[in-house]
N, C-alpha and C. Protein backbone atom coordinates (compact mmCIF):
# COMPACT_ATOMS: atom_id res chain seq x y z
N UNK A 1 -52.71 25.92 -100.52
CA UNK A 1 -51.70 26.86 -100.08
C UNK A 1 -50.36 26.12 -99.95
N UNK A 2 -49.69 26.87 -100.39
CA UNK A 2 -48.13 25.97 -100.61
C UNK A 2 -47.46 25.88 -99.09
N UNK A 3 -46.43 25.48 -98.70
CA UNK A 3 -45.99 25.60 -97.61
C UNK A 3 -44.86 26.87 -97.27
N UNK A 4 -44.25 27.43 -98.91
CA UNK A 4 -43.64 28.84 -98.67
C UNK A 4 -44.54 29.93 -98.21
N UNK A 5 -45.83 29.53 -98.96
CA UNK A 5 -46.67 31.24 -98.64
C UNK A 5 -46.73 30.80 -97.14
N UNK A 6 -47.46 29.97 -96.53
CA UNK A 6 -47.12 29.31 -94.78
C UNK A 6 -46.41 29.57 -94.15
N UNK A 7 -45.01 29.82 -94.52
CA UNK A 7 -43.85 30.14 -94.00
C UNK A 7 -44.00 31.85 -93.94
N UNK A 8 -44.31 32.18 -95.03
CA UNK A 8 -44.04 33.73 -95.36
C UNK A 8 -45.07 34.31 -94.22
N UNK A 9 -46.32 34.05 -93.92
CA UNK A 9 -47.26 34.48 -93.44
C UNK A 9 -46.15 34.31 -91.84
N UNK A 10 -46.14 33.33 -91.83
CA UNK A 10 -45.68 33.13 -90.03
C UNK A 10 -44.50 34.21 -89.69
N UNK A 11 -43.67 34.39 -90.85
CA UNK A 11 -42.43 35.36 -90.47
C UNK A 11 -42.98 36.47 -90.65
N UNK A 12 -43.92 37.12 -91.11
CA UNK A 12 -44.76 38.02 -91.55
C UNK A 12 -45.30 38.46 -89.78
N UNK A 13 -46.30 37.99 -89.61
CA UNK A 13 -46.84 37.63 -88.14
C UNK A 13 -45.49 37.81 -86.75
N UNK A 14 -44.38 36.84 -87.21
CA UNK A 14 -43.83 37.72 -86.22
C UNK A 14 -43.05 38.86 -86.05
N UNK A 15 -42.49 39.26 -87.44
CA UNK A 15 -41.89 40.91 -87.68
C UNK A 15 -42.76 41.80 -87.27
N UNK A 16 -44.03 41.80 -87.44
CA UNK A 16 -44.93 42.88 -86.87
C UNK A 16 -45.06 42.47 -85.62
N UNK A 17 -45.54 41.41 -84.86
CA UNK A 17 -44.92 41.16 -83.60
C UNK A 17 -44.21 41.86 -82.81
N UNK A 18 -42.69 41.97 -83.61
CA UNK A 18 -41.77 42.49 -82.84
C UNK A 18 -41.26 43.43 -83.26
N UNK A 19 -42.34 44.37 -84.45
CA UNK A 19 -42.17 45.84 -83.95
C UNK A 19 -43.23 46.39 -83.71
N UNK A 20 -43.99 45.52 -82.84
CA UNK A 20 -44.79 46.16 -82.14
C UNK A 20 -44.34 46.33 -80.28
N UNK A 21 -43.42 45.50 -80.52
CA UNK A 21 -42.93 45.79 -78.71
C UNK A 21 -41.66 46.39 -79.01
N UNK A 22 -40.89 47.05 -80.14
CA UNK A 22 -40.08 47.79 -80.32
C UNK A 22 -40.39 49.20 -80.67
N UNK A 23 -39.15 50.26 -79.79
CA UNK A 23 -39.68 51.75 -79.35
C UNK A 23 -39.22 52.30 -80.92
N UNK A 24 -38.15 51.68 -81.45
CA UNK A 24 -37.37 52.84 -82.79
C UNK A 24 -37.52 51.24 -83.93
N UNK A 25 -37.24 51.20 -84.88
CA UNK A 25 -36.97 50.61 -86.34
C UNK A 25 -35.60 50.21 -85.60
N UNK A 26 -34.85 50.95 -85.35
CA UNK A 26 -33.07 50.82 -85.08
C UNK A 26 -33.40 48.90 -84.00
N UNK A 27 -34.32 49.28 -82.49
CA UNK A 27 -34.25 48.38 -82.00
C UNK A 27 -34.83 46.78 -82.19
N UNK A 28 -36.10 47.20 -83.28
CA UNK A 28 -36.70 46.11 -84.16
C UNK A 28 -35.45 45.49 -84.81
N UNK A 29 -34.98 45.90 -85.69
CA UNK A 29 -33.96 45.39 -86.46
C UNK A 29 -32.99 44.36 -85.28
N UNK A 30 -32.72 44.95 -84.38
CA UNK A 30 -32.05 44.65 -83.73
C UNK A 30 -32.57 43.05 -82.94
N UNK A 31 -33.84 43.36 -82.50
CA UNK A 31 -34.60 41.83 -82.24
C UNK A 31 -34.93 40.89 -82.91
N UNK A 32 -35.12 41.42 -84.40
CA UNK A 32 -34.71 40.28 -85.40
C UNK A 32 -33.46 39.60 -86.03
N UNK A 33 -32.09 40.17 -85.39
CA UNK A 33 -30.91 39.93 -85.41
C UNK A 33 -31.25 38.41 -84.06
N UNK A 34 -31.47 38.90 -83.07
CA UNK A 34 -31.62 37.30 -82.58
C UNK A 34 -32.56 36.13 -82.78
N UNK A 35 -33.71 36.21 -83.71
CA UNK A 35 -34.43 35.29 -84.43
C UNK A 35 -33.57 34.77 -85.48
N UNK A 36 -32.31 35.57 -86.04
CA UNK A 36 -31.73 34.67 -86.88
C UNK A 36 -32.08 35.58 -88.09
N UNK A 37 -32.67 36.92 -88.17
CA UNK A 37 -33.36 37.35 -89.48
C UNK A 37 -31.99 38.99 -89.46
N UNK A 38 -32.61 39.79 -90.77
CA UNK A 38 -31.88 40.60 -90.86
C UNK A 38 -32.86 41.01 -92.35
N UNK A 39 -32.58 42.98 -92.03
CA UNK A 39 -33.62 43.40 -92.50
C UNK A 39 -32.68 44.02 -94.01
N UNK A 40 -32.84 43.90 -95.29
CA UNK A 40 -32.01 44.30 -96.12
C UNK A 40 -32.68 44.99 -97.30
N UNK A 41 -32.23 46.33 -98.02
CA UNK A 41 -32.37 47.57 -98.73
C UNK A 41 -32.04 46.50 -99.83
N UNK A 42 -33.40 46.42 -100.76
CA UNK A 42 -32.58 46.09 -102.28
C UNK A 42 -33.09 47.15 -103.01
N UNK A 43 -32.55 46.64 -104.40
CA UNK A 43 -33.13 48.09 -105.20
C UNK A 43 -35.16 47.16 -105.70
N UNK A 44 -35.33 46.51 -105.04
CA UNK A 44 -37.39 46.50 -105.29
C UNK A 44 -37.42 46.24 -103.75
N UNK A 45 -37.02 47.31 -102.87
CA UNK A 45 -37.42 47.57 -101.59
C UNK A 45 -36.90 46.42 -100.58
N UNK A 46 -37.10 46.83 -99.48
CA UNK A 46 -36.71 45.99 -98.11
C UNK A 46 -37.78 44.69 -98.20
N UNK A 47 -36.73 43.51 -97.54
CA UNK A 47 -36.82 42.46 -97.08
C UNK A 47 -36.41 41.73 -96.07
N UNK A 48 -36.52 40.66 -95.78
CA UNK A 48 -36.18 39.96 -94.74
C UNK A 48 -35.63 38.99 -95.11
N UNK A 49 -34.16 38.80 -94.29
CA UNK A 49 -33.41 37.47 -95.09
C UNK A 49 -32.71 36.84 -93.93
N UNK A 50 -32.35 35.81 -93.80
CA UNK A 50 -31.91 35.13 -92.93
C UNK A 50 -30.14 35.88 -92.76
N UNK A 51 -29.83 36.15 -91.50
CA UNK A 51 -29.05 37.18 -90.90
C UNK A 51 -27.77 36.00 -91.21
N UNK A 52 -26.80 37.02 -91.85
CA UNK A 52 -25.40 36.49 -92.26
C UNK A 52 -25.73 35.52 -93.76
N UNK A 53 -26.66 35.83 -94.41
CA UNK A 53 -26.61 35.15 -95.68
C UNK A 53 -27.44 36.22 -96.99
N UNK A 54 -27.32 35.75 -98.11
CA UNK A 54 -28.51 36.87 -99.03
C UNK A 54 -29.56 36.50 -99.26
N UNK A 55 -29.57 35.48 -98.80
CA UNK A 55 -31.46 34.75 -99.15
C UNK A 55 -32.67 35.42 -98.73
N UNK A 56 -33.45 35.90 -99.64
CA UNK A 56 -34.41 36.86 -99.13
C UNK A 56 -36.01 36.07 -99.09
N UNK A 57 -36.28 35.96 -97.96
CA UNK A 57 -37.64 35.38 -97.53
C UNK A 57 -38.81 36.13 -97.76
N UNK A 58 -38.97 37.19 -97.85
CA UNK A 58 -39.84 38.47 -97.95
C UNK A 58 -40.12 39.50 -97.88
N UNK A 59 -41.21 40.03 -98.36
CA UNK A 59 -40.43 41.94 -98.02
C UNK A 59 -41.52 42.33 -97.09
N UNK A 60 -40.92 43.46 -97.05
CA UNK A 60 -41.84 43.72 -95.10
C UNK A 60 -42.69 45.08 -95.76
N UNK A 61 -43.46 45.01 -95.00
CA UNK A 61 -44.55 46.14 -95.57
C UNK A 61 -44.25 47.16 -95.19
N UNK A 62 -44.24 48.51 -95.80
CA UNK A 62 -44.04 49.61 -95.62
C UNK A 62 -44.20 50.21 -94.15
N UNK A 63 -45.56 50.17 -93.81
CA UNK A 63 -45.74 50.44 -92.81
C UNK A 63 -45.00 50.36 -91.66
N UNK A 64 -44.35 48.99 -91.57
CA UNK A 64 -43.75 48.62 -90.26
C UNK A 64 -42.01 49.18 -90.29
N UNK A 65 -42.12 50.02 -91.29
CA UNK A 65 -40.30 50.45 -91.54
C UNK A 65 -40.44 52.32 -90.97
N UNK A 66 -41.45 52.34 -89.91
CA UNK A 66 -41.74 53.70 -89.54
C UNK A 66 -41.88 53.83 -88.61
């Protein structure tokens, strides 16, 4: 196992994390603004990229954008 998929899994683990103690999507987004992350619309779906840059780390599963 490489050390990106490692990485991906752990940021993975905590986005659902923290929308699981978040009431709306609006306030999730918002708690991953202070991890440093930021949730972004491309045209092959939402991802997660490090907040104030375009680097996209991964895309977030459907589910958790509801």
């Amino acid at each position: 196992m490489t050390t990106q998929a490692a990485e991906q899994r752990e940021l993975l683990a905590l986005i659902r994390s923290e929308r699981e103690k978040s009431v709306s999507v609006r306030e999730w987004k918002h708690r991953l603004v202070g991890y440093g992350y930021a949730v972004r619309n491309t045209d092959h779906g939402d991802v997660i990229s490090r907040f104030g840059s375009q680097e996209e780390l991964c895309g977030i599963p459907a589910e958790l954008l509801h």
